[in-house]
PDB file of N, CA and C in Angstrom:
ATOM      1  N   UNK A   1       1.530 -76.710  51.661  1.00  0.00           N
ATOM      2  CA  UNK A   1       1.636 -77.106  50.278  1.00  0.00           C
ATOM      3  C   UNK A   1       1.894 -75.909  49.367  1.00  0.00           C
ATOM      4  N   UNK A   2       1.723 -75.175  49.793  1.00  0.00           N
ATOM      5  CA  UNK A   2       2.073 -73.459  49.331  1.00  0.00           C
ATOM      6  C   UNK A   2       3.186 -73.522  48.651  1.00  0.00           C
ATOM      7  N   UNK A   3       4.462 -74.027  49.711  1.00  0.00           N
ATOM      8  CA  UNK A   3       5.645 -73.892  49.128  1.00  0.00           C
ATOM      9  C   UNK A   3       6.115 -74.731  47.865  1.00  0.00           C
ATOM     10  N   UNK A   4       5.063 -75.976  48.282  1.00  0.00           N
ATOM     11  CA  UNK A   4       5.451 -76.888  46.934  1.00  0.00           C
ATOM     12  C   UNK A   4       5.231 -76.419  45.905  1.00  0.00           C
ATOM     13  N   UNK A   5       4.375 -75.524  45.599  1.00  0.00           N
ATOM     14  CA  UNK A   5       4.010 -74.686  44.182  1.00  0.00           C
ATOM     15  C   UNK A   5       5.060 -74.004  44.212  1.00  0.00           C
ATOM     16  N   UNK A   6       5.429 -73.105  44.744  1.00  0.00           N
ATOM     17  CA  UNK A   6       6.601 -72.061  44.736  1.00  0.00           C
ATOM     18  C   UNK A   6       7.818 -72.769  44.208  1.00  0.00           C
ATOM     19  N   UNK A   7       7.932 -73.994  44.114  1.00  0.00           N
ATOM     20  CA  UNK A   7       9.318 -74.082  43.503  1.00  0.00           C
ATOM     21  C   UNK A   7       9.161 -75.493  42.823  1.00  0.00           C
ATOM     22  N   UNK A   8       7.982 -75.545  42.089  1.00  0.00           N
ATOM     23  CA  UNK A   8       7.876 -76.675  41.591  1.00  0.00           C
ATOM     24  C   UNK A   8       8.680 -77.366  40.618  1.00  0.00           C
ATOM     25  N   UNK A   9       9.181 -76.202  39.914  1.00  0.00           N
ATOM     26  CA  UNK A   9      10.575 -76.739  39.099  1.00  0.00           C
ATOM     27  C   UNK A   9      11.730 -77.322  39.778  1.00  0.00           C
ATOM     28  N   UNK A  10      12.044 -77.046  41.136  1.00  0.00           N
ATOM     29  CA  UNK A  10      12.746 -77.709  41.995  1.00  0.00           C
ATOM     30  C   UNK A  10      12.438 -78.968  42.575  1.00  0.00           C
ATOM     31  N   UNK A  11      10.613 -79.074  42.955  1.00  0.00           N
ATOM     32  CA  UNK A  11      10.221 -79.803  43.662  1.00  0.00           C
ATOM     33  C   UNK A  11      10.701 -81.377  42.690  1.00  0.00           C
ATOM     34  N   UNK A  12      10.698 -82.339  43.616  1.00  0.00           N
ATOM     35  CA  UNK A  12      11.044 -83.665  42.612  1.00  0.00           C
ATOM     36  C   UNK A  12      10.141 -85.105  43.408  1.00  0.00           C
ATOM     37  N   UNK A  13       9.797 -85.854  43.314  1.00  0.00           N
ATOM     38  CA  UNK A  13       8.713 -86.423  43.780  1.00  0.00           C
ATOM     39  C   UNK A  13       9.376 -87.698  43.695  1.00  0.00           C
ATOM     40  N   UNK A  14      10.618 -88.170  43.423  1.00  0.00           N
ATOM     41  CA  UNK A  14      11.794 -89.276  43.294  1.00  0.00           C
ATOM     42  C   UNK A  14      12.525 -88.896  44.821  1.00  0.00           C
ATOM     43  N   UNK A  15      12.793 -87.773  44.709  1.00  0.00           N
ATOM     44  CA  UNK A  15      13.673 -87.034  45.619  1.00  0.00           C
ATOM     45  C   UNK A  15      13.174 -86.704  47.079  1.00  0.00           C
ATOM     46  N   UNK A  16      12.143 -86.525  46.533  1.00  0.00           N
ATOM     47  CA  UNK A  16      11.275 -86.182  48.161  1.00  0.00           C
ATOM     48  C   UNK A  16      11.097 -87.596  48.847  1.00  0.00           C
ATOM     49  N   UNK A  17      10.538 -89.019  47.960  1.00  0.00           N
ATOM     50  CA  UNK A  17      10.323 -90.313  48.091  1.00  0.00           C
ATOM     51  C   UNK A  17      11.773 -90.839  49.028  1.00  0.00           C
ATOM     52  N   UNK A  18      12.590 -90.514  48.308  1.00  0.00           N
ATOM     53  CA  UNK A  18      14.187 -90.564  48.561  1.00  0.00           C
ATOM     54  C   UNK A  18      14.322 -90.004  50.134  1.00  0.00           C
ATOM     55  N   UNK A  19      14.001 -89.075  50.215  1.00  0.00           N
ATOM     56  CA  UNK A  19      13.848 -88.636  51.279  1.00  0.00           C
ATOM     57  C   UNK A  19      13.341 -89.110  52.942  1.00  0.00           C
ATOM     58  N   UNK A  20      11.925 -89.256  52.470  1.00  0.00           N
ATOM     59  CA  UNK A  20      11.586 -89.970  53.314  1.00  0.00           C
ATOM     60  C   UNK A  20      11.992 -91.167  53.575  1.00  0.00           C
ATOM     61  N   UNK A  21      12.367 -92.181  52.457  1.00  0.00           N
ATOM     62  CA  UNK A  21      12.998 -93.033  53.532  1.00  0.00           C
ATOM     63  C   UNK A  21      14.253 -93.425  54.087  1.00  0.00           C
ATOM     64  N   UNK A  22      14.979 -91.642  53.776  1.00  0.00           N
ATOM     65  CA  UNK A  22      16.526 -92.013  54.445  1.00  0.00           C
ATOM     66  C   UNK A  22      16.017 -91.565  56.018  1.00  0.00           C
ATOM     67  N   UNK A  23      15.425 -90.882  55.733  1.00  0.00           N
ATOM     68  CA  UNK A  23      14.434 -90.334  57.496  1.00  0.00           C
ATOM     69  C   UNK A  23      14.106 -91.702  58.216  1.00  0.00           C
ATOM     70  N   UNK A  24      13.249 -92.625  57.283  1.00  0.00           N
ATOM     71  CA  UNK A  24      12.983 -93.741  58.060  1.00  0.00           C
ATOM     72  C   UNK A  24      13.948 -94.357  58.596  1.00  0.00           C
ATOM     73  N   UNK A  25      14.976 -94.595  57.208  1.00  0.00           N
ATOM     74  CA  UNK A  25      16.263 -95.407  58.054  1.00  0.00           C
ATOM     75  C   UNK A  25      16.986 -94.669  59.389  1.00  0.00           C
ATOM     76  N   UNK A  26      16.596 -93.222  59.564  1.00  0.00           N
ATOM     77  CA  UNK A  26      17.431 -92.731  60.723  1.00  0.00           C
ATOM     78  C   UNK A  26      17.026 -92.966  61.766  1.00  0.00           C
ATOM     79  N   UNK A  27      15.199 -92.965  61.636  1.00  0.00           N
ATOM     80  CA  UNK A  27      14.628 -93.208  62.780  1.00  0.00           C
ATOM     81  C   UNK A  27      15.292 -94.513  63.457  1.00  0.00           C
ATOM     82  N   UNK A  28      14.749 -95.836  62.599  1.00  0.00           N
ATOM     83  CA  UNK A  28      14.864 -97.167  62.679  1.00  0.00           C
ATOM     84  C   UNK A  28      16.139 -97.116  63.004  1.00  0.00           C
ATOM     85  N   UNK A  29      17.177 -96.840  62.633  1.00  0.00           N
ATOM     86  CA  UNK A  29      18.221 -96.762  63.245  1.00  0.00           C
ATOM     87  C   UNK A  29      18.478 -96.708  64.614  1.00  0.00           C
ATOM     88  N   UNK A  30      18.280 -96.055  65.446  1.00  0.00           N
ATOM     89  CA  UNK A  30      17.468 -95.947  66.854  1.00  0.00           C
ATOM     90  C   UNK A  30      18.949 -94.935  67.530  1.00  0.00           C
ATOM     91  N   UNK A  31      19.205 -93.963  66.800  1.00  0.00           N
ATOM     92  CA  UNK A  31      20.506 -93.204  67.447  1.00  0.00           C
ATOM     93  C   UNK A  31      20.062 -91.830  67.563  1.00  0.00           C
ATOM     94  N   UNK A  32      18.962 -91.433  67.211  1.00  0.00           N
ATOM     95  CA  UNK A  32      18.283 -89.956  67.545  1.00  0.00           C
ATOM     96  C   UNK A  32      18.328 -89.696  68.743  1.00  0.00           C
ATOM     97  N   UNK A  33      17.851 -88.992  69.475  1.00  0.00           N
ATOM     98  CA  UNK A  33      17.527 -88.633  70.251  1.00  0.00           C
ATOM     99  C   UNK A  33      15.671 -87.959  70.384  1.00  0.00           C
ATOM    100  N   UNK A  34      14.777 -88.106  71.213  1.00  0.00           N
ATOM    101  CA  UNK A  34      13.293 -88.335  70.752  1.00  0.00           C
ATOM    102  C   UNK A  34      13.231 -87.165  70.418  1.00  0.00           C
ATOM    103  N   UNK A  35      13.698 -85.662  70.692  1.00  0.00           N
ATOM    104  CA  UNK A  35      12.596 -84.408  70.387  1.00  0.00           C
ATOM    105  C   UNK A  35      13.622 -84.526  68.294  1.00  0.00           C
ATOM    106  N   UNK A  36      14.579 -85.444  68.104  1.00  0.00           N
ATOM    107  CA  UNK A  36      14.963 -85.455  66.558  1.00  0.00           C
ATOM    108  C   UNK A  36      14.080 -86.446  65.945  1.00  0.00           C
ATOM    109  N   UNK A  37      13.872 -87.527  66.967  1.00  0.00           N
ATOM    110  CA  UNK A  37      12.790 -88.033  66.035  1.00  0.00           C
ATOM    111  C   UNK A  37      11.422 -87.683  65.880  1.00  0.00           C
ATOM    112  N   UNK A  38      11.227 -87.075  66.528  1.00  0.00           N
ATOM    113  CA  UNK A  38       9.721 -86.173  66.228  1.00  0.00           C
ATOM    114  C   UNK A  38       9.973 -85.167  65.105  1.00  0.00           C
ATOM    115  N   UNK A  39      10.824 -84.181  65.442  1.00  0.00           N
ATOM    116  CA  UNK A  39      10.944 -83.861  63.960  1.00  0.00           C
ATOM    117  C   UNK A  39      11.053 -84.374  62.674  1.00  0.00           C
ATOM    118  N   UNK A  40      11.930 -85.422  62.631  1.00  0.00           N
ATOM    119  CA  UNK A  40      12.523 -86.042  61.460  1.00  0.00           C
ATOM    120  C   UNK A  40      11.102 -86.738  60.943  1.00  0.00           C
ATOM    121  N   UNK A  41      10.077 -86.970  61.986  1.00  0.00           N
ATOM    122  CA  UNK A  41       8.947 -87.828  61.691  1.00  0.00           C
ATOM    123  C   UNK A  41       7.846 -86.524  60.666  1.00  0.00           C
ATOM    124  N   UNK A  42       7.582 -85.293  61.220  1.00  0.00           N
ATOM    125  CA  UNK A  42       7.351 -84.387  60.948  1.00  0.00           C
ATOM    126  C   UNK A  42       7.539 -83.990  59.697  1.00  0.00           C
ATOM    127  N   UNK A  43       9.150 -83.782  59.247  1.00  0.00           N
ATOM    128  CA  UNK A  43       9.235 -83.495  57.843  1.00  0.00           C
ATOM    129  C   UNK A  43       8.959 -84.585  56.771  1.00  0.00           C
ATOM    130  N   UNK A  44       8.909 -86.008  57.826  1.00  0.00           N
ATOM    131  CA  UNK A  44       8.331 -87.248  56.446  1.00  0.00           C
ATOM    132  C   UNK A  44       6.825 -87.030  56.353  1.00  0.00           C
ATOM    133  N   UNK A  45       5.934 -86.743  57.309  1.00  0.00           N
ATOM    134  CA  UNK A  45       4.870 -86.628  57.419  1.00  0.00           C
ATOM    135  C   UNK A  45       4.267 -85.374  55.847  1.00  0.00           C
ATOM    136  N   UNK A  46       4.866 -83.983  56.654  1.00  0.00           N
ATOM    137  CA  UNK A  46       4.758 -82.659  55.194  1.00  0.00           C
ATOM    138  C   UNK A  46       5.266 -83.810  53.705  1.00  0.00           C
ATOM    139  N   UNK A  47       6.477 -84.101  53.728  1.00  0.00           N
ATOM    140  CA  UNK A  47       6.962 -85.127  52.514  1.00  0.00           C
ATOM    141  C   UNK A  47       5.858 -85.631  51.687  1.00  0.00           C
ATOM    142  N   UNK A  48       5.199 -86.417  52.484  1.00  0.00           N
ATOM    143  CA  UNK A  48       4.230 -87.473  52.022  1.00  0.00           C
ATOM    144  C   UNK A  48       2.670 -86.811  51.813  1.00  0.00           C
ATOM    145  N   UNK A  49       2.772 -85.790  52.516  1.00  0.00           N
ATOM    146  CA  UNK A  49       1.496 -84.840  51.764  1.00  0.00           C
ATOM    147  C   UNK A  49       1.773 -84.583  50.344  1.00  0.00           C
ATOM    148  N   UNK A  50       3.040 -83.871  50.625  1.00  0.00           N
ATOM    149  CA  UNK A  50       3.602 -83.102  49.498  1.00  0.00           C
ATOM    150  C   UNK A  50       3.224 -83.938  48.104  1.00  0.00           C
ATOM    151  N   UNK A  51       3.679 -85.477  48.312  1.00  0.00           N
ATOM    152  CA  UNK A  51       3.836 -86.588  47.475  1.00  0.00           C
ATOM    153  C   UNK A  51       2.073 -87.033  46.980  1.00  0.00           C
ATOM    154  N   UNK A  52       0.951 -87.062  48.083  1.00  0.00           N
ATOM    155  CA  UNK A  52      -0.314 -87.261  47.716  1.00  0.00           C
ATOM    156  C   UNK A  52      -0.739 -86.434  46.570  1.00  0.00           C
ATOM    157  N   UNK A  53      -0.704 -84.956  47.348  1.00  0.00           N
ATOM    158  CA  UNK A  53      -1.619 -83.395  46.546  1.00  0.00           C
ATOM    159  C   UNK A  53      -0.164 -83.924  44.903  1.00  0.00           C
ATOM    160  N   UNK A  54       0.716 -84.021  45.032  1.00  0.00           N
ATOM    161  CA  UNK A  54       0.850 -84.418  43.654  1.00  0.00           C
ATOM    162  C   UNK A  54       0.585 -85.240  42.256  1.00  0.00           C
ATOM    163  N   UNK A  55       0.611 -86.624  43.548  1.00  0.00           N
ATOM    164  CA  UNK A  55      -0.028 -87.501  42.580  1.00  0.00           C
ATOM    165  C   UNK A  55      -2.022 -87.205  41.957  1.00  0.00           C
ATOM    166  N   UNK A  56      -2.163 -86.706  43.023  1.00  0.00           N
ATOM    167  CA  UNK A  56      -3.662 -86.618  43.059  1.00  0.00           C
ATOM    168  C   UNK A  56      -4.323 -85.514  41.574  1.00  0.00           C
ATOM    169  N   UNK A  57      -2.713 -84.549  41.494  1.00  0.00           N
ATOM    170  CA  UNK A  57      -3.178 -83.440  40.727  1.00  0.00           C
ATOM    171  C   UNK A  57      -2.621 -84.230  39.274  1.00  0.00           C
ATOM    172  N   UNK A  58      -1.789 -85.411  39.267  1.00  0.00           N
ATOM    173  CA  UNK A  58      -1.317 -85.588  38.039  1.00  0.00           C
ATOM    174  C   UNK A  58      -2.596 -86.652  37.486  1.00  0.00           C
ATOM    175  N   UNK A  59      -3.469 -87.462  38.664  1.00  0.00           N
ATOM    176  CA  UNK A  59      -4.403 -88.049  38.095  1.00  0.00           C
ATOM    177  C   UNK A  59      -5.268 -87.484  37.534  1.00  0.00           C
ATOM    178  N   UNK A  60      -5.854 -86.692  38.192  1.00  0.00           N
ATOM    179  CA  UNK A  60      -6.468 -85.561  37.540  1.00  0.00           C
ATOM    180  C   UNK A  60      -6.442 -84.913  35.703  1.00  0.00           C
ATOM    181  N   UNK A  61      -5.359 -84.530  35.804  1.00  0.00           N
ATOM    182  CA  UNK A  61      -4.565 -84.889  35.062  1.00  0.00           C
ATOM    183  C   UNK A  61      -4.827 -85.597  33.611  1.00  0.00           C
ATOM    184  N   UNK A  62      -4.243 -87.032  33.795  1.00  0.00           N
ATOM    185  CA  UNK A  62      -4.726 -88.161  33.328  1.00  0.00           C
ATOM    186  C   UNK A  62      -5.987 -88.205  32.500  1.00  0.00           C
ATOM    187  N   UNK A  63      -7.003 -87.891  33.844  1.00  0.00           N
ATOM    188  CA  UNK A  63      -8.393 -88.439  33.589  1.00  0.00           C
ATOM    189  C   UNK A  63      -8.973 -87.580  32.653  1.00  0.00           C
ATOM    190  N   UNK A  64      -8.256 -86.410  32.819  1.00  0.00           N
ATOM    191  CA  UNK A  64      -8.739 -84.682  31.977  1.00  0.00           C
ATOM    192  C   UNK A  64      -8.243 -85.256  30.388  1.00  0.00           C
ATOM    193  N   UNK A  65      -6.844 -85.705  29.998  1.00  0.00           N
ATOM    194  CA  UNK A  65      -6.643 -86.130  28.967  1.00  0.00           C
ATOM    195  C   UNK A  65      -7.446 -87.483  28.312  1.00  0.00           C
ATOM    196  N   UNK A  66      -7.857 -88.428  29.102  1.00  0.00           N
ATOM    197  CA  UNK A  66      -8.352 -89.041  28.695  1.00  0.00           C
ATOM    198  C   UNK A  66      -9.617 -89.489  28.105  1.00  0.00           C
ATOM    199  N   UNK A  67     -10.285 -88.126  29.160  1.00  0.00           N
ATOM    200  CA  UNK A  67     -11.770 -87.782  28.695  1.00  0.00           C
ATOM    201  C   UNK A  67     -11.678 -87.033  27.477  1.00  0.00           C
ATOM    202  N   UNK A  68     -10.387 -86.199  27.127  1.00  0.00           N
ATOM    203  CA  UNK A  68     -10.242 -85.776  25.918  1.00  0.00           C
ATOM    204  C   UNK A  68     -10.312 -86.799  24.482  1.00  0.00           C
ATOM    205  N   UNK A  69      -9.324 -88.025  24.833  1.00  0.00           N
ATOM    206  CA  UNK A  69      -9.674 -88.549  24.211  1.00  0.00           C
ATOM    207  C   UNK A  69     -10.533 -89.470  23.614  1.00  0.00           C
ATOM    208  N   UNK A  70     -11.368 -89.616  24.734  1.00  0.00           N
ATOM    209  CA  UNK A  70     -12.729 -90.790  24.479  1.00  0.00           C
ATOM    210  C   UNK A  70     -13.682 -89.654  23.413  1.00  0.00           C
ATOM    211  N   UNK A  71     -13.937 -88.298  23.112  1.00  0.00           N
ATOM    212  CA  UNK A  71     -14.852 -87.700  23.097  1.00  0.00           C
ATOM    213  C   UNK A  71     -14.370 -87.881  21.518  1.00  0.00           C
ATOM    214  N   UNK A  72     -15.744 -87.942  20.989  1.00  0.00           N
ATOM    215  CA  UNK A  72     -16.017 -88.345  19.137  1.00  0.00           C
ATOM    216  C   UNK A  72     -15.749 -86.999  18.709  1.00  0.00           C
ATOM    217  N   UNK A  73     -14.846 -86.537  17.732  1.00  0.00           N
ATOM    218  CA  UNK A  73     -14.820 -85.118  16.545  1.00  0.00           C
ATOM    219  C   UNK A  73     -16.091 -85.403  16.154  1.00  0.00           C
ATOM    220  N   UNK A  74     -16.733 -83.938  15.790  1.00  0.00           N
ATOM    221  CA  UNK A  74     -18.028 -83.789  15.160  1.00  0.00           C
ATOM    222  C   UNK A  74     -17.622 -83.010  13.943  1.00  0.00           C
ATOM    223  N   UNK A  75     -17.850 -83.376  12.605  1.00  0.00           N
ATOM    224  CA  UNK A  75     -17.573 -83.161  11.601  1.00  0.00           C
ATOM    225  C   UNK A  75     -18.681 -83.095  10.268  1.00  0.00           C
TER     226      UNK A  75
END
């Protein structure tokens, strides 16, 4: 997940989604050969990390703004 920070302006979470399931369709497709579909399974696998630790950090996120806004000004 290292790298996903490293280029997060690159990283895209549409794109990566995108990703994985043109992988799926290759698998399902059934024209690999097995040591490609182990890989190809591999980089959907990193993908879909990639895709969790994101969403997880944008809820976060969320919840950080929202606790901002529940909290009363003291005046």
């Amino acid at each position: 997940e290292r790298g996903m920070k490293r280029n997060q302006s690159k990283w895209s979470y549409e794109a990566t989604v995108a990703e994985i399931e043109a992988i799926i369709t290759q698998i399902e497709a059934g024209e690999l050969n097995l040591e490609e579909v182990f890989e190809r399974f591999n980089t959907a696998v990193n993908h879909l990390q990639q895709c969790e630790t994101f969403l997880q950090e944008r809820r976060q996120q969320m919840t950080l703004l929202i606790e901002k806004l529940g909290e009363e000004p003291e005046f």
